[in-house]
Protein backbone atom coordinates (compact mmCIF):
# COMPACT_ATOMS: atom_id res chain seq x y z
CA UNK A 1 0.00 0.00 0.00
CA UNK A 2 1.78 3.38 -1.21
CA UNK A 3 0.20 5.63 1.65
CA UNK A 4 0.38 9.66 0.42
CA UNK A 5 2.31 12.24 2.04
CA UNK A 6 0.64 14.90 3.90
CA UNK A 7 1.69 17.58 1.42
CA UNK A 8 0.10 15.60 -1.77
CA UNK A 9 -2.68 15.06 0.97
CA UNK A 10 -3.11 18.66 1.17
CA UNK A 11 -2.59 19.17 -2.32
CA UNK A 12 -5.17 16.93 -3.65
CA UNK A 13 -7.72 18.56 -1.00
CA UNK A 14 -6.92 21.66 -2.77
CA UNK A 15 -7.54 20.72 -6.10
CA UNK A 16 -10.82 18.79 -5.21
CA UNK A 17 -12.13 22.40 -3.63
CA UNK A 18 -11.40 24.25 -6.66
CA UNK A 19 -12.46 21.26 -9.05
CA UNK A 20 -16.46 21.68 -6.76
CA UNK A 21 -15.84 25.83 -7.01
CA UNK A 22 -15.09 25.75 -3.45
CA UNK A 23 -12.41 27.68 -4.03
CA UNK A 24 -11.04 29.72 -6.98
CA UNK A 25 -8.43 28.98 -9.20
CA UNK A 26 -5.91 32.24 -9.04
CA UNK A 27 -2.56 32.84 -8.91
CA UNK A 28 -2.25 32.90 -4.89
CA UNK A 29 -4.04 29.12 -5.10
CA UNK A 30 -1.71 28.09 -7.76
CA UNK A 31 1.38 28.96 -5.61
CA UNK A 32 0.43 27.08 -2.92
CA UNK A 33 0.02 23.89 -4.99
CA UNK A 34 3.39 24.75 -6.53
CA UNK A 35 4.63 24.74 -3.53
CA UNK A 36 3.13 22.03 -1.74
CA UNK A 37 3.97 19.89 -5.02
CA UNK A 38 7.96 20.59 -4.21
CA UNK A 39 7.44 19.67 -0.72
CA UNK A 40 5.57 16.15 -1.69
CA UNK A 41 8.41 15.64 -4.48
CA UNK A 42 11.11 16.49 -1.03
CA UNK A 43 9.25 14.15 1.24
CA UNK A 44 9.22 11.23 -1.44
CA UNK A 45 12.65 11.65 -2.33
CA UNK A 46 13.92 11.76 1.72
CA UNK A 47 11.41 8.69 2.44
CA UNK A 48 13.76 6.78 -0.40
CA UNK A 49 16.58 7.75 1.27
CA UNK A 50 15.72 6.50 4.48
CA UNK A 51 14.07 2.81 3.03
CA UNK A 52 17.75 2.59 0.73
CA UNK A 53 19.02 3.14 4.39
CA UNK A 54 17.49 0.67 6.01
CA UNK A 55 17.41 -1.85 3.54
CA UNK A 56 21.61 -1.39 3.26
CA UNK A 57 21.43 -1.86 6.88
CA UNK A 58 19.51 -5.00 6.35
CA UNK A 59 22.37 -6.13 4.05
CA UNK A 60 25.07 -5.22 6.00
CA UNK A 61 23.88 -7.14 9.15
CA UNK A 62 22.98 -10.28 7.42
């Protein structure tokens, strides 16, 4: 199960508002999802990092 970062959490939240005219699509809305989309791409590439980690660990003390 690939569970979703709180950022693309956020992000997708976002989108659904405007998508139901919750919320309007301007610039100030399309910053933020920018923005949050940087953060998910950060937190996917650091969660990576840290399962390459442990599975080198795994490796190392077999």
């Amino acid at each position: 199960m690939d569970s979703k970062s709180i950022p693309e959490l956020l992000k997708r939240s976002l989108q659904s508002h405007m998508a139901e005219a919750d919320l309007r699509e301007d610039e100030e809305t399309q910053d933020i999802i920018a923005k949050l989309s940087v953060l998910s791409d950060k937190v996917a590439e650091a969660k990576a990092k840290a399962l390459a980690k442990r599975a080198q660990r795994l490796v190392d003390d077999a």
